[in-house]
Protein backbone atom coordinates (compact mmCIF):
# COMPACT_ATOMS: atom_id res chain seq x y z
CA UNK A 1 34.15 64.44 68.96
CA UNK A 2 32.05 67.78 68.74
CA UNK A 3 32.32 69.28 65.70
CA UNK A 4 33.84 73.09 65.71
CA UNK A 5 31.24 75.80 65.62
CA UNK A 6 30.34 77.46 62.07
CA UNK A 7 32.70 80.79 61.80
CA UNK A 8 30.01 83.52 61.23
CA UNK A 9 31.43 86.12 58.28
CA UNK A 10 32.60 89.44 59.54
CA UNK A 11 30.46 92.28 58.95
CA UNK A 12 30.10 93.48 55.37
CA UNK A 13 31.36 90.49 54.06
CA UNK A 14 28.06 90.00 52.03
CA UNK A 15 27.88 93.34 50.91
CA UNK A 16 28.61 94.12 46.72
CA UNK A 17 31.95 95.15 46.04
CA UNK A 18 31.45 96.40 42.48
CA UNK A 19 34.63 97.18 40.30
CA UNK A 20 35.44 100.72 39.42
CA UNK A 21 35.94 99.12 35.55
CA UNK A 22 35.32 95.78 34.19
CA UNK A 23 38.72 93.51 33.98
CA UNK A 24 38.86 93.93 29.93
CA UNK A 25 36.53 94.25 27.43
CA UNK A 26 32.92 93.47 26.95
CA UNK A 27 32.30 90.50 25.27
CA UNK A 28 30.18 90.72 21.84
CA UNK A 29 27.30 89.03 22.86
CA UNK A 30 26.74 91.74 25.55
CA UNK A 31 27.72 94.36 23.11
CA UNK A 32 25.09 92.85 20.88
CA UNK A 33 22.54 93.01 23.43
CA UNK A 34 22.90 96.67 24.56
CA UNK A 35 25.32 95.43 28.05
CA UNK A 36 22.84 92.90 28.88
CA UNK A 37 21.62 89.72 27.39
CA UNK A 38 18.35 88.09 27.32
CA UNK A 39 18.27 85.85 30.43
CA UNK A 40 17.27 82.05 30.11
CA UNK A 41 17.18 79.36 32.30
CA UNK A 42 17.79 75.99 32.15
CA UNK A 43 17.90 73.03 34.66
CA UNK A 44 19.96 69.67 34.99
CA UNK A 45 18.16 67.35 37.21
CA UNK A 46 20.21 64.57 38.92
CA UNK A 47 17.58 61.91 38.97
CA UNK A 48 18.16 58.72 40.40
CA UNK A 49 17.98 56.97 37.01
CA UNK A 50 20.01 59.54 35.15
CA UNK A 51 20.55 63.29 34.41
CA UNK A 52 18.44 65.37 32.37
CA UNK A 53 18.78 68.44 30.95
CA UNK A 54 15.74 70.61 30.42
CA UNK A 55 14.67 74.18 29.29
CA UNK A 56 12.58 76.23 31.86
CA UNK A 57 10.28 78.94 30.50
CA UNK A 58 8.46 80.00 33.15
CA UNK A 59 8.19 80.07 37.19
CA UNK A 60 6.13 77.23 37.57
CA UNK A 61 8.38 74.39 36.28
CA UNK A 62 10.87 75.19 38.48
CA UNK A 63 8.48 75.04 41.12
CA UNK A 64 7.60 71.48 40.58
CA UNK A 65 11.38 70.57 40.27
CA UNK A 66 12.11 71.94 43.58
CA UNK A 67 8.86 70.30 45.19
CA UNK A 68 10.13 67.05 44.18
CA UNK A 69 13.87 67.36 46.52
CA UNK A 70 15.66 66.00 43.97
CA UNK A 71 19.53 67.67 43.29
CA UNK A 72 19.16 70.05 40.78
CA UNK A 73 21.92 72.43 39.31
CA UNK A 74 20.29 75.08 37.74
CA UNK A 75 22.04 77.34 34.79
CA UNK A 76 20.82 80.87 34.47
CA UNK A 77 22.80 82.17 30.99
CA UNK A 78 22.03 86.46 30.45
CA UNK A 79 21.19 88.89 33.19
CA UNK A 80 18.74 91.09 31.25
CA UNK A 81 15.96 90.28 33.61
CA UNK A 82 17.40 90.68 37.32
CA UNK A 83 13.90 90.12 38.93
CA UNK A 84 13.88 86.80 36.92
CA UNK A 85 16.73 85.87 38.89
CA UNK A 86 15.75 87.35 42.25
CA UNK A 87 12.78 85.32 41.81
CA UNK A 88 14.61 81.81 40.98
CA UNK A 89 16.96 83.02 44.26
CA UNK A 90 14.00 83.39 46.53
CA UNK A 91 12.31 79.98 45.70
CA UNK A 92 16.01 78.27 45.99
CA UNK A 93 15.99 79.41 49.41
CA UNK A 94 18.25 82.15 48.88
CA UNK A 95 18.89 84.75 51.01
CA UNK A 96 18.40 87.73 49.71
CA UNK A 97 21.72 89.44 51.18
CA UNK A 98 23.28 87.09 48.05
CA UNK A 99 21.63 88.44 45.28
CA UNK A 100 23.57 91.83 45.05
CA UNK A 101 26.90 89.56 45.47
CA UNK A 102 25.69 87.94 41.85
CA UNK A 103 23.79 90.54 40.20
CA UNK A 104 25.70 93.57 40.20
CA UNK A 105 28.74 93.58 37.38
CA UNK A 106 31.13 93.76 37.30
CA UNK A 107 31.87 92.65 40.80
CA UNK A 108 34.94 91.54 42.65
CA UNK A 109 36.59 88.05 42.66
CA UNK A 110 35.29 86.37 46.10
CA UNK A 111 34.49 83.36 47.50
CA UNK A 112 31.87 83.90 50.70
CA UNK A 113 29.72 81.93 52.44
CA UNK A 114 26.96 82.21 55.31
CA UNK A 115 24.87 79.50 56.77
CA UNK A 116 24.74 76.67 54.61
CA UNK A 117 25.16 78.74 51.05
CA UNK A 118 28.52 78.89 49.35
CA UNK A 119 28.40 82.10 46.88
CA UNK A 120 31.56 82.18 44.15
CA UNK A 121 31.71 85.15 42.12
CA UNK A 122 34.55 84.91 39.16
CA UNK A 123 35.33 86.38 35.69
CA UNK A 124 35.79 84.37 32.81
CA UNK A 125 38.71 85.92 30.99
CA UNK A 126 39.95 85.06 27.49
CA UNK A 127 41.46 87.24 24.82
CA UNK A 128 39.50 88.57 21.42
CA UNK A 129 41.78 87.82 18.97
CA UNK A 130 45.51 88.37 20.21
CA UNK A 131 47.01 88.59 23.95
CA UNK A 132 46.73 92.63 23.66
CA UNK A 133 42.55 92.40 23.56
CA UNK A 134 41.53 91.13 27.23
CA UNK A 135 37.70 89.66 27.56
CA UNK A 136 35.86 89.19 30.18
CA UNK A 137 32.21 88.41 31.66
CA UNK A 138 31.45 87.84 35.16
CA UNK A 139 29.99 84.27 36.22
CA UNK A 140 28.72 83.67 39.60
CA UNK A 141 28.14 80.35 41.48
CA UNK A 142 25.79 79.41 44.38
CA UNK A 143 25.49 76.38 46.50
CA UNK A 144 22.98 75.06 48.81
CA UNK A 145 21.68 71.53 49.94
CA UNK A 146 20.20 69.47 46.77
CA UNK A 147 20.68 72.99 44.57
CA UNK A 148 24.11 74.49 42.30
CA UNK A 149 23.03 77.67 40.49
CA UNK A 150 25.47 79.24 37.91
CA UNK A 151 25.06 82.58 36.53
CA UNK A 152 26.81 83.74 33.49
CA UNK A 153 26.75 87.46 32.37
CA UNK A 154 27.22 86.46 29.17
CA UNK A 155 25.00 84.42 26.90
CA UNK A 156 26.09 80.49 25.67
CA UNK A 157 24.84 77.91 23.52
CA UNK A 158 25.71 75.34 26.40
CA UNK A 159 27.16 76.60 30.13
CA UNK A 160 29.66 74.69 30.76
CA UNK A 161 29.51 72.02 27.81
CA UNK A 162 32.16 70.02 28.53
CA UNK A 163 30.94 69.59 32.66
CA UNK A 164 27.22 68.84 31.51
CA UNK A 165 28.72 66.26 28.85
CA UNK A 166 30.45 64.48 32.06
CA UNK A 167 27.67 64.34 34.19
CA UNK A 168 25.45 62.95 31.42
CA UNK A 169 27.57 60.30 30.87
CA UNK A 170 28.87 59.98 34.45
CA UNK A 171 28.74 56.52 36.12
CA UNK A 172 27.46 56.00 38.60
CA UNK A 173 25.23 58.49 38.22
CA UNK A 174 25.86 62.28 40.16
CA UNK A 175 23.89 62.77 43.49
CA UNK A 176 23.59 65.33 45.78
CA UNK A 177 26.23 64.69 47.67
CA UNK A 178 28.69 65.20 43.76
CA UNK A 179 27.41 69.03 43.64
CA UNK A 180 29.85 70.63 45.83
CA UNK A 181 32.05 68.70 43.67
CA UNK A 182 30.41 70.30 40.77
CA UNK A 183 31.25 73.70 41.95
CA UNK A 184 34.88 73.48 41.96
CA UNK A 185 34.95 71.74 39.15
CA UNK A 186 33.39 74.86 37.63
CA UNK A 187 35.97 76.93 39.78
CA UNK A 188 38.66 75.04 37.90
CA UNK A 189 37.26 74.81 34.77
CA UNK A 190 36.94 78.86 34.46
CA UNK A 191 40.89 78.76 36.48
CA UNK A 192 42.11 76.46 34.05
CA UNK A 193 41.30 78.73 31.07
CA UNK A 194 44.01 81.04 32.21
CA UNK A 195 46.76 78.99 31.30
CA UNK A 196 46.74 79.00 27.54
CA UNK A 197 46.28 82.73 27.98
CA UNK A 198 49.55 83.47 29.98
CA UNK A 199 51.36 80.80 27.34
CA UNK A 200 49.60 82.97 24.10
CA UNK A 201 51.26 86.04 26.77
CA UNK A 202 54.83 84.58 26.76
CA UNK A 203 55.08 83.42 23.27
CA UNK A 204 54.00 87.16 22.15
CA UNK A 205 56.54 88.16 25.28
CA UNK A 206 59.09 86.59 23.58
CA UNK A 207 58.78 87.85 19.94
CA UNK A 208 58.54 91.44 21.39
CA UNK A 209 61.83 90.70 22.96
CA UNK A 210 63.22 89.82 19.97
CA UNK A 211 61.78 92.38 17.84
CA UNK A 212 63.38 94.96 20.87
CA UNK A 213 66.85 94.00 19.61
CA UNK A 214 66.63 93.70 16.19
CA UNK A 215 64.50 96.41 15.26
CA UNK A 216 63.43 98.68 18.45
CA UNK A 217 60.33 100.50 17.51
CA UNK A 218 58.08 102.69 19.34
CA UNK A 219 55.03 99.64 18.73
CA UNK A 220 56.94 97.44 20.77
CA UNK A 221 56.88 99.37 23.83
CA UNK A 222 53.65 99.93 23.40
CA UNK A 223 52.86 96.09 22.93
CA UNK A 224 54.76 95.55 25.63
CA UNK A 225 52.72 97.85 28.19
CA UNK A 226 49.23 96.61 26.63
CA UNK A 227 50.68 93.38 27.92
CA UNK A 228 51.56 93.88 30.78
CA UNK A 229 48.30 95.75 32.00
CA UNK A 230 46.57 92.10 31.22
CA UNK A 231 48.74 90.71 33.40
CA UNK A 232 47.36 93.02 36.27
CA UNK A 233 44.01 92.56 35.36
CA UNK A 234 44.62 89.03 35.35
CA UNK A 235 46.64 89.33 39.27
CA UNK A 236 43.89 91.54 40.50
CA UNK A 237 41.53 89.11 39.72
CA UNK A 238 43.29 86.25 41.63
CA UNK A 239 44.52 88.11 44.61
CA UNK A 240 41.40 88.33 46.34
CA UNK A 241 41.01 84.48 46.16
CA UNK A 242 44.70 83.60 47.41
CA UNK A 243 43.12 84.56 51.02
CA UNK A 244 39.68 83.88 50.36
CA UNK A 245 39.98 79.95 49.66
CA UNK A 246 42.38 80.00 52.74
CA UNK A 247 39.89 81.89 54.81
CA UNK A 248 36.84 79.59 53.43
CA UNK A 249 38.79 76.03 54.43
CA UNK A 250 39.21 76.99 57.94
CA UNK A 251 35.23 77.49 58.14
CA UNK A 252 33.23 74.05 59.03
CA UNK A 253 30.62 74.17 55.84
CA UNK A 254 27.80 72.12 56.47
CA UNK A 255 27.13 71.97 52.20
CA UNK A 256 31.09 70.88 51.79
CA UNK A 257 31.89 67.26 51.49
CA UNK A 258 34.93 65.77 52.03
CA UNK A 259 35.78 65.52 48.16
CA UNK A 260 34.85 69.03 47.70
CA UNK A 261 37.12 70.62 50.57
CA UNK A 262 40.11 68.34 48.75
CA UNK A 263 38.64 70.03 45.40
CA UNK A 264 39.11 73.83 47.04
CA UNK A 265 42.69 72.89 48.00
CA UNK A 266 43.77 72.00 44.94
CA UNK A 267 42.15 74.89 43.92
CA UNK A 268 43.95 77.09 46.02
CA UNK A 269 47.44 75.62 44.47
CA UNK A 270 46.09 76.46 41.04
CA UNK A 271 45.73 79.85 41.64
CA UNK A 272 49.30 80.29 43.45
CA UNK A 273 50.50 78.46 39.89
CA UNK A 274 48.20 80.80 37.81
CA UNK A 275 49.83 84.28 40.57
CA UNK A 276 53.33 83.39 40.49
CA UNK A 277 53.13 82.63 36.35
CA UNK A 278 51.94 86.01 36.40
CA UNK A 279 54.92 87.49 38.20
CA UNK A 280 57.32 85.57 35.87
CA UNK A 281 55.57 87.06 32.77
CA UNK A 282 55.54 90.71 34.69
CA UNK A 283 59.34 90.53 34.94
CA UNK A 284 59.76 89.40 31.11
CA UNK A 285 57.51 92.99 30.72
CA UNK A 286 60.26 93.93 32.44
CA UNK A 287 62.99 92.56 30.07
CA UNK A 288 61.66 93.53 26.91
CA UNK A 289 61.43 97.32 28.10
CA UNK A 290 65.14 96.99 29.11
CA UNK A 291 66.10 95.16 25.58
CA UNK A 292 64.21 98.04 23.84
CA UNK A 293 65.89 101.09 25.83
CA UNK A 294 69.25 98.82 25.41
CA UNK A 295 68.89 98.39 21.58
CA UNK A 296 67.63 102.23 21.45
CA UNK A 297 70.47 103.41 23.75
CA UNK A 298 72.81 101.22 21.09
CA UNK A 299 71.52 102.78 18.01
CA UNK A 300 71.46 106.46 19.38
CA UNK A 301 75.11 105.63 20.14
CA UNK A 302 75.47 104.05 16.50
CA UNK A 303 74.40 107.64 14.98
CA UNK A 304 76.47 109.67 17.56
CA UNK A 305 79.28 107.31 16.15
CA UNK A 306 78.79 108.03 12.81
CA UNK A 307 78.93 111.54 13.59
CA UNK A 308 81.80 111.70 15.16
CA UNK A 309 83.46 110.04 12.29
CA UNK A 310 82.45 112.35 10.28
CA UNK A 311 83.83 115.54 12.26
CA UNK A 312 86.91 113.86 12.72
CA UNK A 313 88.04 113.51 8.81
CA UNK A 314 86.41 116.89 7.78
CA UNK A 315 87.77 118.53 10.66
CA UNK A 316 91.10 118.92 9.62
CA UNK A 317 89.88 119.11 5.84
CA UNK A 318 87.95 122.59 7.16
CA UNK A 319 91.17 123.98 8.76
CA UNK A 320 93.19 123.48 5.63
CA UNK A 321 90.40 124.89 3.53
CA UNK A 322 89.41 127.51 6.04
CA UNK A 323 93.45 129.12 6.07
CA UNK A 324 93.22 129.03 2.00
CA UNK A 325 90.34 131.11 2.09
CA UNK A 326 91.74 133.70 3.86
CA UNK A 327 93.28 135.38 0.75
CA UNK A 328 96.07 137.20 1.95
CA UNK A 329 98.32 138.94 -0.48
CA UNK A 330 101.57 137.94 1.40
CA UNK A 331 100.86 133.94 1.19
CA UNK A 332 102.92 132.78 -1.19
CA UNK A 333 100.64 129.45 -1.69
CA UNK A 334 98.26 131.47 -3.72
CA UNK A 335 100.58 131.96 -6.36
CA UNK A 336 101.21 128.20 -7.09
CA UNK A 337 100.67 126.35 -10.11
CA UNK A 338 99.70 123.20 -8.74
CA UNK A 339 98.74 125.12 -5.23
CA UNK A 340 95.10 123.64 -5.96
CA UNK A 341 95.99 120.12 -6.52
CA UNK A 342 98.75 120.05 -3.57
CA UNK A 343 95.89 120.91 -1.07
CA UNK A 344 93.13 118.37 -2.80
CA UNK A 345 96.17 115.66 -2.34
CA UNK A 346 97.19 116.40 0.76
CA UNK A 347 93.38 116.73 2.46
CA UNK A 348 92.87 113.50 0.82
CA UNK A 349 95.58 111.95 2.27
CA UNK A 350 95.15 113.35 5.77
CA UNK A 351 91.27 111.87 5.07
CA UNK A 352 92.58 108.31 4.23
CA UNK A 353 95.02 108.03 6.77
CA UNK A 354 92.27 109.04 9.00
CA UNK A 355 90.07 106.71 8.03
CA UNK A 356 92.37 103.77 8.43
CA UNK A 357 93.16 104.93 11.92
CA UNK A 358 89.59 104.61 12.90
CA UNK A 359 88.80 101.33 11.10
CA UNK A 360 91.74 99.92 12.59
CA UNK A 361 90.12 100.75 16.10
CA UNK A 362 87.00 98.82 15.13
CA UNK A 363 84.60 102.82 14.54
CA UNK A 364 83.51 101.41 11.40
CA UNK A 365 81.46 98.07 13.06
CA UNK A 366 77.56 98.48 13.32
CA UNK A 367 77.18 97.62 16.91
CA UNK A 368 73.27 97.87 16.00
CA UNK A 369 73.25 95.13 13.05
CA UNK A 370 70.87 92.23 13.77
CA UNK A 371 72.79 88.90 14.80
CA UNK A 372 72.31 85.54 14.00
């Protein structure tokens, strides 16, 4: 059975789609480092006997690495240096329509591919310090025959510690044919990361709903809409991959085992999962606004009731005093003895009866009093 003919990518599907803001803020290493850290390179070389990790400081050890055809997955950590990295592209066997799709920041989400390179361009997002402070730093993936190359915009210790600790201790050993596993497993590993954030988003969610009706501040609004713009950061990142993955499975990928097409489907699930968490989480936005212009609407009402009480008793307490202040010779009132006393018991008494009328009807109750 022939296989099906390679889909060729539509025109401008290659070309650099730079965002009009980056998806949160800048991390601190790149605010350290003036926007752009120091790039460094480092290589893990899949040899027959075992992996090993190694530190490349200059052009000519990766030279010899690559002359040898052995599977190499090669970790490029800071993009102060582009023409470093155009360099390490070009003797990859790279084509150079790539390089803007991984160099320019911050770029959008994508997943593209032409002739036997796979190019996967992603931001790693995670918060500062609290759901309202969004991070991010882009992190681009390449993948050709016997060569993975990650890219990370910001600078690490280790890239991807916890995959290189698996494939060091991996048996049997990783070949070539285990790096297109290796790239969704890095897909995964940055996808997966989004999960504690949107739980750290509805536990915060659901303390601003409860601070909504029990004490209905202007804050939590404002919490509430800091919130909820991560969330569409977070869905603007992922919508371009919901097609993209679909789009890329159809295609017949020379570089994409059998293992690693399974790996993009489940990938494709995840970020449904990670899309339709964020819709639940943008409705629950939703309900703490409502709780808070609920509880607001119920306190407003609260002081118009109080009000309202009030002008009710004195009302009737002004009339009486209002007719006695009139002074007329011809009222005969004005010439009591106990004139004055007669009109303090009698507004007093028109005030309590008053007052017992409306507690009776329940006016009294604090409809805005925190419950238990």
């Amino acid at each position: 059975m022939q296989s099906l003919p390679q889909l060729r990518p539509t025109p401008g599907s290659l070309d650099s789609r730079r965002l009009e803001e980056r998806p949160g803020q800048m991390p601190n290493s790149l605010y350290l480092a003036g926007g752009r850290a120091p790039t460094t390179f480092s290589a893990l070389v899949l040899w027959p006997e075992g992996p090993q990790l190694c530190r490349l400081k200059d052009r000519g050890q990766l030279e010899d690495l690559l002359s040898q055809r052995v599977p190499i997955w090669l970790r490029v950590s800071g993009m102060g240096q582009p023409h470093l990295i155009r360099e390490a592209l070009e003797l990859c066997r790279i084509p150079a329509a790539f390089s803007p799709l991984v160099l320019d920041t911050p770029q959008s989400t994508r997943v593209d591919s032409m002739g036997d390179v796979i190019a996967v361009v992603l931001h790693r997002l995670r918060f500062s310090r609290d759901p309202l402070n969004l991070v991010s730093d882009q992190v681009s993936m390449l993948l050709t025959h016997n060569c993975l190359i990650s890219i990370e915009e910001a600078p690490s210790s280790e890239p991807f510690a916890s995959l290189t600790d698996w494939l060091m201790q991996k048996s049997p050993v990783a070949a070539a044919e285990d790096l297109d596993d290796l790239l969704h497993y890095m897909v995964d590993n940055i996808l997966d990361g989004i999960f504690p954030m949107l739980e750290q988003m509805a536990n915060r969610l659901d303390d601003l709903e409860e601070a909504a009706l029990r004490d209905p501040r202007p804050r939590v609004l404002t919490r509430a809409y800091q919130l909820r713009a991560n969330l569409r950061r977070i869905r603007q990142q992922l919508w371009p991959l919901r097609h993209q993955i679909l789009l890329f499975l159809r295609q017949n990928q020379p570089v994409m085992g059998p293992d690693g097409l399974q790996g993009f489907q489940e990938m494709a699930q995840n970020v449904e999962q990670i899309f339709e968490s964020c819709e639940i989480l943008r409705h629950q936005c939703d309900a703490v606004t409502e709780a808070h212009m609920a509880s607001t609407g119920n306190r407003m009402n609260q002081i118009m009731k109080t009000l309202t009480i009030v002008s009710t008793i004195f009302a009737p307490l002004t009339f009486i005093a209002g007719i006695y202040g009139m002074n007329f010779d011809n009222m005969p009132e004005l010439h009591w003895r106990y004139g004055y006393i007669a009109s303090l018991v009698l507004m007093g008494t028109i005030a309590s009866m008053q007052a017992i009328y409306l507690w009776r009807r329940g006016w009294f109750e604090d409809w805005t009093a925190p419950r238990r």
